[in-house]
Each structure stands twice: as structure tokens, then as C-alpha cells.
C-alpha atoms as a PDB file:
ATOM      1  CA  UNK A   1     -72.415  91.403  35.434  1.00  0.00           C
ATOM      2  CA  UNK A   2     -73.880  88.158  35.968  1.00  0.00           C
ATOM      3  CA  UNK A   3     -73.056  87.093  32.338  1.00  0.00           C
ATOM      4  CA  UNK A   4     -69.527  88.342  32.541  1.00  0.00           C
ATOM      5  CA  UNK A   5     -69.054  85.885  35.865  1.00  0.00           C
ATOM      6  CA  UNK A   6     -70.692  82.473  34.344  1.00  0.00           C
ATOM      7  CA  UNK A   7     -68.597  83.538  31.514  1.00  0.00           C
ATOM      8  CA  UNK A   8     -65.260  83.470  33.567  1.00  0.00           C
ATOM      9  CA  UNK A   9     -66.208  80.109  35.682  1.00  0.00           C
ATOM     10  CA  UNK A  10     -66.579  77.734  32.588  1.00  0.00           C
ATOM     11  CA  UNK A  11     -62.708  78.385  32.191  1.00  0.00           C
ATOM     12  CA  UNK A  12     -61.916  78.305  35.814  1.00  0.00           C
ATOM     13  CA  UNK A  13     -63.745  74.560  35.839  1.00  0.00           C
ATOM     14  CA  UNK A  14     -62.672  73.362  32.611  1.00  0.00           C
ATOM     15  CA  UNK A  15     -58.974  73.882  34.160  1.00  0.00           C
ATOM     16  CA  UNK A  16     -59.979  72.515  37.199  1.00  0.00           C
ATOM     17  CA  UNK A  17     -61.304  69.319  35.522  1.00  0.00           C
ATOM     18  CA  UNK A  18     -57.848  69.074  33.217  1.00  0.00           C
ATOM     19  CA  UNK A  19     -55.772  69.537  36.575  1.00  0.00           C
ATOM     20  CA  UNK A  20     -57.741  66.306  38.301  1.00  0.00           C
ATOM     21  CA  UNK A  21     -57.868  64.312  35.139  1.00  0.00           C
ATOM     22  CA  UNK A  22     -53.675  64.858  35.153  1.00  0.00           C
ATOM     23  CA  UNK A  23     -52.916  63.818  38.348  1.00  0.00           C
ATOM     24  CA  UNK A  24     -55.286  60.733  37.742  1.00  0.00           C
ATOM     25  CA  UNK A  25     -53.214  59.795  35.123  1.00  0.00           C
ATOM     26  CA  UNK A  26     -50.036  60.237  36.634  1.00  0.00           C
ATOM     27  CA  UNK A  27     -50.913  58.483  39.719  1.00  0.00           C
ATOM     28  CA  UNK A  28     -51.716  55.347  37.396  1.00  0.00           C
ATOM     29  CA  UNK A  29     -48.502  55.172  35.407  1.00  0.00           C
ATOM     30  CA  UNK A  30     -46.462  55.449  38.275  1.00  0.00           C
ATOM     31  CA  UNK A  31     -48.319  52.326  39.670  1.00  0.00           C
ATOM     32  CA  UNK A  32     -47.666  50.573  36.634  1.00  0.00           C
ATOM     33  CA  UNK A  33     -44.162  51.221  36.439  1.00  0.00           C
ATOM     34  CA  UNK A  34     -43.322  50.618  39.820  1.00  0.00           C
ATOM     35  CA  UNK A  35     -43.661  47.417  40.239  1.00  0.00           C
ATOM     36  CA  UNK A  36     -41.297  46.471  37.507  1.00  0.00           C
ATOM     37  CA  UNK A  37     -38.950  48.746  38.498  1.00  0.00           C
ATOM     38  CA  UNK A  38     -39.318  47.030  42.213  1.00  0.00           C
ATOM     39  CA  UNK A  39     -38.858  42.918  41.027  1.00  0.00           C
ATOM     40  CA  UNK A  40     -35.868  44.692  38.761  1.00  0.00           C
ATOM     41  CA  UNK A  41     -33.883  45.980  41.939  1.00  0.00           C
ATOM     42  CA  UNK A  42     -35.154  42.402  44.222  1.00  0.00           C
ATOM     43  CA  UNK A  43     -33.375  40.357  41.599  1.00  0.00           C
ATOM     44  CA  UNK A  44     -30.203  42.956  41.245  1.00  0.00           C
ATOM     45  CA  UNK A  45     -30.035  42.385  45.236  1.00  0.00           C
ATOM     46  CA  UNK A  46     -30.268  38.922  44.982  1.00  0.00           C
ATOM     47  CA  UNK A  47     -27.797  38.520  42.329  1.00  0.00           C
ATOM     48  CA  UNK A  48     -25.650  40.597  44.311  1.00  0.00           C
ATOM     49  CA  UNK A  49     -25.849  38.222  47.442  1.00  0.00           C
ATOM     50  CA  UNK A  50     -25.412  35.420  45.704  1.00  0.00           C
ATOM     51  CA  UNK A  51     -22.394  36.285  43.628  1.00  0.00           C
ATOM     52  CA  UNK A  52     -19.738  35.918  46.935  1.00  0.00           C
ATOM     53  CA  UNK A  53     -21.714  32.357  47.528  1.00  0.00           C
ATOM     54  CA  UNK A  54     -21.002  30.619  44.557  1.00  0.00           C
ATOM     55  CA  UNK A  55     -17.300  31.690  43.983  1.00  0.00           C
ATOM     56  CA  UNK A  56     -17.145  30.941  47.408  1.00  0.00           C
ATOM     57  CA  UNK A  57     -18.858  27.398  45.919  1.00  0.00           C
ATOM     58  CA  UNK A  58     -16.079  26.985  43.349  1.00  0.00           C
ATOM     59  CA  UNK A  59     -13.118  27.776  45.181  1.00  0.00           C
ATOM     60  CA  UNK A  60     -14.118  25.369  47.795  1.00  0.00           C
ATOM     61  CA  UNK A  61     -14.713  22.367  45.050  1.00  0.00           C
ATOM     62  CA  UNK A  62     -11.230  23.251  43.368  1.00  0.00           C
ATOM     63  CA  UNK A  63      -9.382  22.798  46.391  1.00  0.00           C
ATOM     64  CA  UNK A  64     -10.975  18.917  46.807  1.00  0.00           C
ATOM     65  CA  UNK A  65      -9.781  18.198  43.830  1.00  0.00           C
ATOM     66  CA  UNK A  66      -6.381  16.222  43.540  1.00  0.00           C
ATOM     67  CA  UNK A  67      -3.311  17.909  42.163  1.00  0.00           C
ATOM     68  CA  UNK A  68      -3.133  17.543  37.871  1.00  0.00           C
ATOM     69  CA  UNK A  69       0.163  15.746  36.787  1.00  0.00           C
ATOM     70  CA  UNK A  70       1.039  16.115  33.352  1.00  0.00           C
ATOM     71  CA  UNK A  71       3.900  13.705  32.038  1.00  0.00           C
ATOM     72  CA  UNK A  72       6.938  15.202  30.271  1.00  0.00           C
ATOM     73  CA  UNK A  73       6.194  13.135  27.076  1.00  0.00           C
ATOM     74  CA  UNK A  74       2.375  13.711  25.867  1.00  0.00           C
ATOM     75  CA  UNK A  75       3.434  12.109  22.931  1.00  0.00           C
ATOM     76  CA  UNK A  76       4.675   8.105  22.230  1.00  0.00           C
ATOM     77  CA  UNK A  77       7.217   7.783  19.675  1.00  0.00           C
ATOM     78  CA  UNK A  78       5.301   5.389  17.251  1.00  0.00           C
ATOM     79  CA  UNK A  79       5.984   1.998  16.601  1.00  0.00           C
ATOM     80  CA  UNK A  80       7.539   1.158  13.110  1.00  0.00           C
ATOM     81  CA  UNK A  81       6.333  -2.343  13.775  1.00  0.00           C
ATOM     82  CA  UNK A  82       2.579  -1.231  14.047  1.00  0.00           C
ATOM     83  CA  UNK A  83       2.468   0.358  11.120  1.00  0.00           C
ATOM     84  CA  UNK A  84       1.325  -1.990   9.085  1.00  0.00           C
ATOM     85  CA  UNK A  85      -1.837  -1.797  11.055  1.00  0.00           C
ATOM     86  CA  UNK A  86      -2.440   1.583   9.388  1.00  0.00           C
ATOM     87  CA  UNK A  87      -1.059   1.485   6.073  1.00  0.00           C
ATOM     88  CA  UNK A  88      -0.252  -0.918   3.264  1.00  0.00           C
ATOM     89  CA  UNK A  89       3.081  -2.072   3.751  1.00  0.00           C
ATOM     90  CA  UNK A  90       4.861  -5.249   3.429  1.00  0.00           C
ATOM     91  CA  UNK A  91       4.563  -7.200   6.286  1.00  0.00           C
ATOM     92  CA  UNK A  92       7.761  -9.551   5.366  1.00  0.00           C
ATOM     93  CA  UNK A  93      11.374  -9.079   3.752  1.00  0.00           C
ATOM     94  CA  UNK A  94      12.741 -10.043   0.438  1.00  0.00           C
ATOM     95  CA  UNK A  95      14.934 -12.777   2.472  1.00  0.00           C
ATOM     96  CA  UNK A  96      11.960 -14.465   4.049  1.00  0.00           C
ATOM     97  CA  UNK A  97       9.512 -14.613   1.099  1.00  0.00           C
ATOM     98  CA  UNK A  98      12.214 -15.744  -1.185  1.00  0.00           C
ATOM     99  CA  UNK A  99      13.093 -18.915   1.090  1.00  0.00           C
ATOM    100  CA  UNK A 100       9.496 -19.514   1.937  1.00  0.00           C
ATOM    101  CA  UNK A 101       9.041 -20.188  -2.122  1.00  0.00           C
ATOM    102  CA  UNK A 102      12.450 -22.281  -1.700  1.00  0.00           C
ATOM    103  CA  UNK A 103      10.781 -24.541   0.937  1.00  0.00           C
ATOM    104  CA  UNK A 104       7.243 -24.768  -1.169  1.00  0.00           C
ATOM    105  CA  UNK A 105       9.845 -26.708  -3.525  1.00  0.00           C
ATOM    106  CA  UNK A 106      10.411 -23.760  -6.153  1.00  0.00           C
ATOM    107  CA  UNK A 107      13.924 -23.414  -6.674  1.00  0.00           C
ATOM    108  CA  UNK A 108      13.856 -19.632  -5.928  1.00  0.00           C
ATOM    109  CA  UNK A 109      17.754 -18.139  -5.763  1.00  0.00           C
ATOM    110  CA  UNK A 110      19.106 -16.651  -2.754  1.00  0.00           C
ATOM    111  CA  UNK A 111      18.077 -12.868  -1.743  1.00  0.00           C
ATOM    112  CA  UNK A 112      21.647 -11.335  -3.129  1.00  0.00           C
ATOM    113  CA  UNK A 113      22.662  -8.126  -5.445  1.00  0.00           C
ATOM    114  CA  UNK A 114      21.402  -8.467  -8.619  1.00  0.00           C
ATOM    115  CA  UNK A 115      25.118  -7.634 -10.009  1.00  0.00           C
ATOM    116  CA  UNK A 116      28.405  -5.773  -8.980  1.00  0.00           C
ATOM    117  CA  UNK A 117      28.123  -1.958  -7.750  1.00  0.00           C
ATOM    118  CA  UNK A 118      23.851  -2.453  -7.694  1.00  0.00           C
ATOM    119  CA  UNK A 119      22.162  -1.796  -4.912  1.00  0.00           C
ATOM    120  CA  UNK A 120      18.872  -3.739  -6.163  1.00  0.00           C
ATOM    121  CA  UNK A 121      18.689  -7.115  -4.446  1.00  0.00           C
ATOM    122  CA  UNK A 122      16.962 -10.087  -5.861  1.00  0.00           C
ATOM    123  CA  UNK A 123      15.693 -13.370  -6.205  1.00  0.00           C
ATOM    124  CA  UNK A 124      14.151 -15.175  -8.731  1.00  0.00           C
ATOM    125  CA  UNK A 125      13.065 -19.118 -10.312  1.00  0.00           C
ATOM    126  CA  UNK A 126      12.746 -19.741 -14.379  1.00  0.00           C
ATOM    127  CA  UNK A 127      12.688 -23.059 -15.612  1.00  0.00           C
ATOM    128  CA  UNK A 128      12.072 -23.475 -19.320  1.00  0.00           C
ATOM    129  CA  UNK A 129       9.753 -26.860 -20.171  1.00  0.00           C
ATOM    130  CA  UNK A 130       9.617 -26.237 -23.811  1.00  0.00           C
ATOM    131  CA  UNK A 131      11.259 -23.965 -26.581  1.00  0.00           C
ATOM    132  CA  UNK A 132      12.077 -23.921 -29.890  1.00  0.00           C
ATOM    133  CA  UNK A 133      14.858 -22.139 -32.081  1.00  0.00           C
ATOM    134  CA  UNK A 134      13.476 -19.177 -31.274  1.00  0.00           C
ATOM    135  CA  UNK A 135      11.645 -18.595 -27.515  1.00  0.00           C
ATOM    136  CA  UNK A 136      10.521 -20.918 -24.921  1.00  0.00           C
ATOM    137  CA  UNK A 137       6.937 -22.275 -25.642  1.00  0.00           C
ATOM    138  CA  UNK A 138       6.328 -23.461 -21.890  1.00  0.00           C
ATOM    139  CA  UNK A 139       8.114 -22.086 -19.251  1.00  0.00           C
ATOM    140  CA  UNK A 140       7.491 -19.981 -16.162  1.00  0.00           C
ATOM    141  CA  UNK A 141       9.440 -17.106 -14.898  1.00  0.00           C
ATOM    142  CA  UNK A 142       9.583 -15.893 -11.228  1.00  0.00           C
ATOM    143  CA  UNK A 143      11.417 -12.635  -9.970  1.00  0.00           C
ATOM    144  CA  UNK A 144      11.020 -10.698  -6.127  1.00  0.00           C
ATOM    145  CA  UNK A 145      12.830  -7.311  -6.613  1.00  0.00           C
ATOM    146  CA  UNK A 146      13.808  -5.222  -3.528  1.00  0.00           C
ATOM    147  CA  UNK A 147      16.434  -3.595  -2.072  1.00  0.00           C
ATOM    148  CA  UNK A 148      20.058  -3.881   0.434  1.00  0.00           C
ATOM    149  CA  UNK A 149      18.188  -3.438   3.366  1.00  0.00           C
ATOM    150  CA  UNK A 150      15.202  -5.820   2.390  1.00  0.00           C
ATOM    151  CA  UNK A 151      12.517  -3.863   1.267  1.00  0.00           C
ATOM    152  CA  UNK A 152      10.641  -5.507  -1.518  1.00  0.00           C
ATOM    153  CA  UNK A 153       9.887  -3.277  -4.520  1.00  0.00           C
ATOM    154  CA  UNK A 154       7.708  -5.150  -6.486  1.00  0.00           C
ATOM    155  CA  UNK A 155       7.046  -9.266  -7.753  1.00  0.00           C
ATOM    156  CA  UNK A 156       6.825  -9.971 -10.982  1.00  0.00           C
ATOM    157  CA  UNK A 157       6.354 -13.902 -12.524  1.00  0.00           C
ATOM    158  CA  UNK A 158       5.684 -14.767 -16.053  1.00  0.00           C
ATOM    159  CA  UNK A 159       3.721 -18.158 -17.577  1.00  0.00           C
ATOM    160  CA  UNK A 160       4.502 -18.956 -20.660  1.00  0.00           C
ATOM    161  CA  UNK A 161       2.042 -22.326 -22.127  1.00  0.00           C
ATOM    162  CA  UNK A 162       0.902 -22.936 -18.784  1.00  0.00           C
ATOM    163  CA  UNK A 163      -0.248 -26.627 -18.570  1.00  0.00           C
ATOM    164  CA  UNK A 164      -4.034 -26.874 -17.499  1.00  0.00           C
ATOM    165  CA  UNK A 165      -5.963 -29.389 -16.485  1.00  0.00           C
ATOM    166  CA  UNK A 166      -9.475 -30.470 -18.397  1.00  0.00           C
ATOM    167  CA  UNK A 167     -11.256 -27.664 -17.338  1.00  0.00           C
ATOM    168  CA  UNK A 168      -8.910 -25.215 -18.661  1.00  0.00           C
ATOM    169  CA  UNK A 169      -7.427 -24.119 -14.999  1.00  0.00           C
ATOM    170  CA  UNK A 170      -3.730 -23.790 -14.076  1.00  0.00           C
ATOM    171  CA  UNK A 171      -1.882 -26.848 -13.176  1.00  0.00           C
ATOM    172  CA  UNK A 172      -1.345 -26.779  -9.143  1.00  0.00           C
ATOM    173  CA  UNK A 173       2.306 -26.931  -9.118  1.00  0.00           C
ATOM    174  CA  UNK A 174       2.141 -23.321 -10.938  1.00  0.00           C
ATOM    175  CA  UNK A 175      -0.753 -22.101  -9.090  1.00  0.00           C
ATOM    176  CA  UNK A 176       1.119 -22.804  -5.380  1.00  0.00           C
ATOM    177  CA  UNK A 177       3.780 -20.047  -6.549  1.00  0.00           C
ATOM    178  CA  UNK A 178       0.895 -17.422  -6.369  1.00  0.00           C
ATOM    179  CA  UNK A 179      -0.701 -18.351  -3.485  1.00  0.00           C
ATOM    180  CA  UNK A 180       2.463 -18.205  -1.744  1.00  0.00           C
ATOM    181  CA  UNK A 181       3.216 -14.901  -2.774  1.00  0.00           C
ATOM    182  CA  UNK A 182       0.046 -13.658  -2.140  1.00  0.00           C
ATOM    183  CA  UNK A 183       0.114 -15.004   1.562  1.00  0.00           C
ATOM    184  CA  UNK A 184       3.135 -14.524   2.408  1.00  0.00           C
ATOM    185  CA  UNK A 185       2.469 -10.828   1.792  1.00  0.00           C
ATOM    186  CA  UNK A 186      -0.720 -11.096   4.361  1.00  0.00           C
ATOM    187  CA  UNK A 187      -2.685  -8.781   2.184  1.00  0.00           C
ATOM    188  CA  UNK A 188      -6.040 -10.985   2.473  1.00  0.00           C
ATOM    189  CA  UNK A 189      -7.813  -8.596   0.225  1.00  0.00           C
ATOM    190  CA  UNK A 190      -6.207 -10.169  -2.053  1.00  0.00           C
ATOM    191  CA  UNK A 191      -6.701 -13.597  -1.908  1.00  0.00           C
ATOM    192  CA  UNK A 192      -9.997 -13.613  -3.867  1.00  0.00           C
ATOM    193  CA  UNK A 193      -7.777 -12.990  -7.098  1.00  0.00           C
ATOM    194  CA  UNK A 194      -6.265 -16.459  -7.021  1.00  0.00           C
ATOM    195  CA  UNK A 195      -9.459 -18.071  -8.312  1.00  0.00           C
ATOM    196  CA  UNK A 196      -9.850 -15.570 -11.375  1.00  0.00           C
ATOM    197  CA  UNK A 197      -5.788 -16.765 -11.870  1.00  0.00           C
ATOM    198  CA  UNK A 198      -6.221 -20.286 -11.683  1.00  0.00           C
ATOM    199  CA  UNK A 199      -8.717 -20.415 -14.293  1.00  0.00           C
ATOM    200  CA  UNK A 200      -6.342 -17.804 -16.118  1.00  0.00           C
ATOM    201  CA  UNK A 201      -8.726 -15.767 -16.069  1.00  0.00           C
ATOM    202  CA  UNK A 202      -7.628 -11.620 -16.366  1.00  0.00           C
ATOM    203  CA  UNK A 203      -7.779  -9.516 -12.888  1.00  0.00           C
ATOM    204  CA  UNK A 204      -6.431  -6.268 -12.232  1.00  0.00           C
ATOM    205  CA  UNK A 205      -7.193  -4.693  -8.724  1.00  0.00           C
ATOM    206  CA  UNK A 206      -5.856  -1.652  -6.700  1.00  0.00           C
ATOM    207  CA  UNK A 207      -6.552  -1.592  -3.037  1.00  0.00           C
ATOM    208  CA  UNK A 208      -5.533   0.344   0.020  1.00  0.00           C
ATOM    209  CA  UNK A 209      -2.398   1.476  -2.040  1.00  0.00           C
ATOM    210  CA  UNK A 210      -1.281  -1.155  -3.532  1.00  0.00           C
ATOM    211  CA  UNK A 211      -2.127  -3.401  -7.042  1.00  0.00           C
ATOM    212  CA  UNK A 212      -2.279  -7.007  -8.239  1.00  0.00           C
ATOM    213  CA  UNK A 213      -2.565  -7.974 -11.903  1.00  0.00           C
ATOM    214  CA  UNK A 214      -2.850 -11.107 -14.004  1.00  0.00           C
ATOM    215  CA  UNK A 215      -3.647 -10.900 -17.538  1.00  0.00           C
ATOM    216  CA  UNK A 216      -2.687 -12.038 -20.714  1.00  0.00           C
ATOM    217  CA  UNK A 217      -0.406 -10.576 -22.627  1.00  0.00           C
ATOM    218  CA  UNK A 218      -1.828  -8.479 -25.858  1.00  0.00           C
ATOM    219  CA  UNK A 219      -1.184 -10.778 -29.211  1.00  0.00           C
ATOM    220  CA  UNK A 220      -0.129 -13.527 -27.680  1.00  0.00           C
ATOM    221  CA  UNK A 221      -2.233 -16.462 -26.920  1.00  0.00           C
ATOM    222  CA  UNK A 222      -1.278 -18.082 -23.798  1.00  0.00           C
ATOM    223  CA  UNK A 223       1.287 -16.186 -22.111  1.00  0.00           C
ATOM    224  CA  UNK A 224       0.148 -14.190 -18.624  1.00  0.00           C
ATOM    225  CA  UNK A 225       1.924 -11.800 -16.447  1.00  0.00           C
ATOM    226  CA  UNK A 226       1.832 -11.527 -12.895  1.00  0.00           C
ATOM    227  CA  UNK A 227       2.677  -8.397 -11.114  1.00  0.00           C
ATOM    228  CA  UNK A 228       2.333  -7.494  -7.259  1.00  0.00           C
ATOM    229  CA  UNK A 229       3.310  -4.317  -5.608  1.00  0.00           C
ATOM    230  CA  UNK A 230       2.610  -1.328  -3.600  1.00  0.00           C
ATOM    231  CA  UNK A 231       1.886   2.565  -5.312  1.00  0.00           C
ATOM    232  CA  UNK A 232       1.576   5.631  -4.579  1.00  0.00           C
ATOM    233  CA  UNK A 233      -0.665   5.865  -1.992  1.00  0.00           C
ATOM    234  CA  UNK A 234      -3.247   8.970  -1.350  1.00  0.00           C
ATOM    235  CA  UNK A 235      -2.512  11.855   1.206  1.00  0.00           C
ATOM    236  CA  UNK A 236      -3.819  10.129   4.022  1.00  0.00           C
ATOM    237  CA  UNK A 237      -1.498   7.508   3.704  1.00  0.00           C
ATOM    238  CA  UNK A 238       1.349   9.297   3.011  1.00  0.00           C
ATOM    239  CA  UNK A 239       0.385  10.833   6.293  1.00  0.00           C
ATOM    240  CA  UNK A 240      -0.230   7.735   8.252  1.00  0.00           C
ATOM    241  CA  UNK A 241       3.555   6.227   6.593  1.00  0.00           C
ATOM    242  CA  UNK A 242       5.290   9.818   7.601  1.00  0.00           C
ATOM    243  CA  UNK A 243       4.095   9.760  10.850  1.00  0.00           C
ATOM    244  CA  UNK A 244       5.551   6.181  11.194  1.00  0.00           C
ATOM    245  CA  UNK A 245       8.992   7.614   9.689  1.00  0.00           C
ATOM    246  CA  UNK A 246      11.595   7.274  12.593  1.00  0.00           C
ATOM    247  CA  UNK A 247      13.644   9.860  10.558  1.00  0.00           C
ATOM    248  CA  UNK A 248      11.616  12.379  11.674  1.00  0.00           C
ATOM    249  CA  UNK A 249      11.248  11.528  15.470  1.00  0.00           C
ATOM    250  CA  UNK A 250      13.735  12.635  18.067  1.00  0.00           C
ATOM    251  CA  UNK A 251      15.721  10.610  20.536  1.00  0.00           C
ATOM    252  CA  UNK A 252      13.748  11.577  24.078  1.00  0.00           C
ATOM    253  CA  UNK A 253      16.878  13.591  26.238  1.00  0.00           C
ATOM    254  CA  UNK A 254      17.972  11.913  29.495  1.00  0.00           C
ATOM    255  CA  UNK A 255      16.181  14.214  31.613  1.00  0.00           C
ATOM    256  CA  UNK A 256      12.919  13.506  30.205  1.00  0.00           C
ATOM    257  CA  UNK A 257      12.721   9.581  30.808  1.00  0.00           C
ATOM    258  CA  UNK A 258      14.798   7.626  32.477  1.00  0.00           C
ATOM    259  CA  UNK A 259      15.711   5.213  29.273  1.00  0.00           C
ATOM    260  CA  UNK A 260      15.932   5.795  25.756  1.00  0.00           C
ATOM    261  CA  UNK A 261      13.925   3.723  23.309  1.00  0.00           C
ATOM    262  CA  UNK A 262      14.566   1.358  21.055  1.00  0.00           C
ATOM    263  CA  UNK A 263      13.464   1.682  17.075  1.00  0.00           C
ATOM    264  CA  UNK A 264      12.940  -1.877  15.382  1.00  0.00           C
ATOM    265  CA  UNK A 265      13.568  -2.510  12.432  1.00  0.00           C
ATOM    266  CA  UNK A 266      10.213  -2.914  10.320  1.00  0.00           C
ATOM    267  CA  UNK A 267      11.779  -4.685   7.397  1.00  0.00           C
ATOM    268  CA  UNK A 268      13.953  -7.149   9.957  1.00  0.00           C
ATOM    269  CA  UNK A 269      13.661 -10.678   8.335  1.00  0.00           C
ATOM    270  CA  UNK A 270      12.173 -11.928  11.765  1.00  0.00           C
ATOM    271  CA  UNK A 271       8.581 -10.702  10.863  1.00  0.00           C
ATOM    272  CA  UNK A 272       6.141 -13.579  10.941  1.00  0.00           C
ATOM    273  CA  UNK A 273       4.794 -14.320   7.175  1.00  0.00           C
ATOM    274  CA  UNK A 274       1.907 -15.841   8.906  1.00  0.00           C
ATOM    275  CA  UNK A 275      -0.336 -13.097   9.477  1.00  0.00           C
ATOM    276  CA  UNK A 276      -1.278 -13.984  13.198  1.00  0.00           C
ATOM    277  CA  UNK A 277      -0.154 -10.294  14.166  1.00  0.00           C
END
């Protein structure tokens, strides 16, 4: 009998010591868990009391603020006379640089139609020093090319036998015609190419939409062609000269502002040649 009870009490203890060892470990977890779960509902609450504060907060800032006023135009029609800040463009009319040359002493023609029914306007200077039976042999050749509304399209001279001096460079008199023309346009880039013409030397050069060239002509000795003029121009520029299109800005209405602008004219002949602007 004895053998039969020890036999049953190992079990009876060996479930006893499983039972304490379990609610041991239970008892520890939950005091690990608890405290997160604790700081996890404290900062819920807190974010909950704070929540009516700080709209509270915002609302109250808002309403210090002063009322927002937002002007019927957002937008300024652009200035065609500006634009030549932005793009290449000339800066003076066919009319002006044609009697600027006049008063430099080159007998330049007046800024007219180049014939009957044309719309091309002109002006131009040739005088003829030398020739024989055939062509001249010294002469020079000057033409400005635009249009009616005095837009100029391109210059163009021609030297033909240029006289030079003992160093080989281009008499003055000749020389002043291009460094009129390339003033007058107030394209100061530019200017650095006068020295490469008056020791005819040859110089071709595209800038910011627009080209200069001097060089002599192919088989012939001493003859050199001048041509100045703008190009077509790369997308941002024929961005920057659309935006500055009045064709494609409306009038303002009466009810918007309370006078309608004027548009100048870019091309008026009353643009200063002398670059100050």
C-alpha cells in the first residue's frame, strides 16, 4: 500500500510544481506588458486633450490676420518696349539708322519702297571710285532692307578694292559705315568684330539669335561682304518674343480697371539709337 501512495504523490507534486511555475510566468508577462500598454493610453489621453487646444490655437491666429485682397489683373500686359531686354531685337527703325548714316556724311537714300506695288522698304549708298569696261574695281555698296512699318530685315554692304592704309587696314572713311551700323543697332556683343574688319580680316559670329559676317568673297581677291541680321532664334526665344506679341493679349474690359492701356509701338522711329536704355 505504501508503494502504491508514494507512487500517486510524485504526480500529484509534479502538477503542483507545473501549476506554480504557470502562474509565475504569467504574473511576469503581464508586468511587462503593462506598462507599455499604460504610457500607450497616457499619450492617447494627452493627444486627445490637446487636439481642441491647438485648433482652438489656429483659429484664434487666423482671425488676427488681415483680410487677403487679390487684384482683378494677376497678370501685366507686357511691354513691347521692354522686350528688347529679353530677346534680340532691333532696338531702332529702318528710318532712324538710315539718316544716322546720312548725318555720318554717307549719302544713304531716304527710307522709301524699294519700287511700285512692294512692300519692302529701303535705303541704300554705292558710289563707284574705279571701274573698267567691265565691273567697278573700287567701289563700296551699302543697302538697309526692312519693311512698311519699319522693321529692318537685314544690312547688307559690299567693298569692292577697299583702299588701306600701310598696314593693310581699311581706310577710316569706309570703316565709320560699320561702326555705325553696328552701334546704331546697340548689339555691343558685337562690337569686337570691327577690329577683325578693319584689318579685313574674315569674322563670322552668331549670338543671342542673331549673325554678323565679313569675309571675302571666294575667287576674288579683294572684294568683302558685310551682312548683319537677326535668325531664327531657339525655343526660348521664340517664347520670350511670343509672349511680347500684343496680338495675342487682350484689351482689359472696363470693369476690370478703370483705364485701358496703351500698346507702343516697338519699331516707332523715336527709339533712342544710343543705347542708354
Amino acid at each position: 500500500m505504501r508503494s502504491n501512495r508514494r507512487w500517486l504523490l510524485w504526480p500529484v507534486l509534479l502538477i503542483s510544481v507545473l501549476l506554480v511555475a504557470g502562474v509565475v510566468f504569467y504574473r511576469e508577462i503581464h508586468h511587462l506588458e503593462d506598462p507599455v500598454g499604460l504610457s500607450e493610453n497616457r499619450a492617447l489621453n494627452k493627444a486627445a486633450r490637446s487636439a481642441p487646444v491647438a485648433v482652438r490655437t489656429v483659429t484664434a491666429a487666423a482671425s488676427l490676420l488681415p483680410p487677403m485682397s487679390i487684384s482683378l489683373r494677376l497678370i501685366e500686359v507686357p511691354k513691347p518696349e521692354l522686350a528688347s531686354q529679353f530677346l534680340r531685337t532691333w532696338r531702332v527703325s529702318g528710318r532712324v539708322i538710315c539718316g544716322a548714316l546720312r548725318e555720318a556724311g554717307i549719302e544713304m537714300s531716304e527710307w522709301k519702297a524699294a519700287s511700285m506695288r512692294n512692300r519692302n522698304y529701303e535705303c541704300y549708298f554705292q558710289r563707284i571710285y574705279e571701274r573698267d569696261e567691265v565691273r567697278p574695281l573700287s567701289s563700296t555698296f551699302v543697302k538697309v532692307r526692312g519693311n512698311e512699318v519699319g522693321d529692318i530685315l537685314e544690312i547688307r554692304a559690299k567693298i569692292v578694292g577697299p583702299t588701306t592704309d600701310a598696314q593693310g587696314r581699311l581706310a577710316p572713311a569706309v570703316l565709320r559705315i560699320f561702326e555705325i551700323i553696328v552701334r546704331q543697332a546697340c548689339w555691343r556683343d558685337f562690337e569686337d568684330t570691327l577690329a577683325s574688319i578693319q584689318n579685313l580680316r574674315n569674322v563670322e559670329d552668331e549670338r543671342f539669335g542673331s549673325y554678323l559676317s565679313f569675309t571675302r568673297e571666294a575667287g576674288s581677291g579683294n572684294n568683302f561682304d558685310f551682312v548683319l541680321g537677326l535668325k531664327a532664334t531657339s525655343g526660348s526665344q521664340v517664347r520670350t518674343r511670343t509672349y511680347f506679341s500684343t496680338e495675342r493679349w487682350l484689351a482689359p474690359t472696363p470693369r476690370n480697371v478703370s483705364a485701358n492701356f496703351i500698346l507702343m509701338d516697338p519699331l516707332d522711329t523715336s527709339i533712342s539709337a544710343t543705347c542708354a536704355h
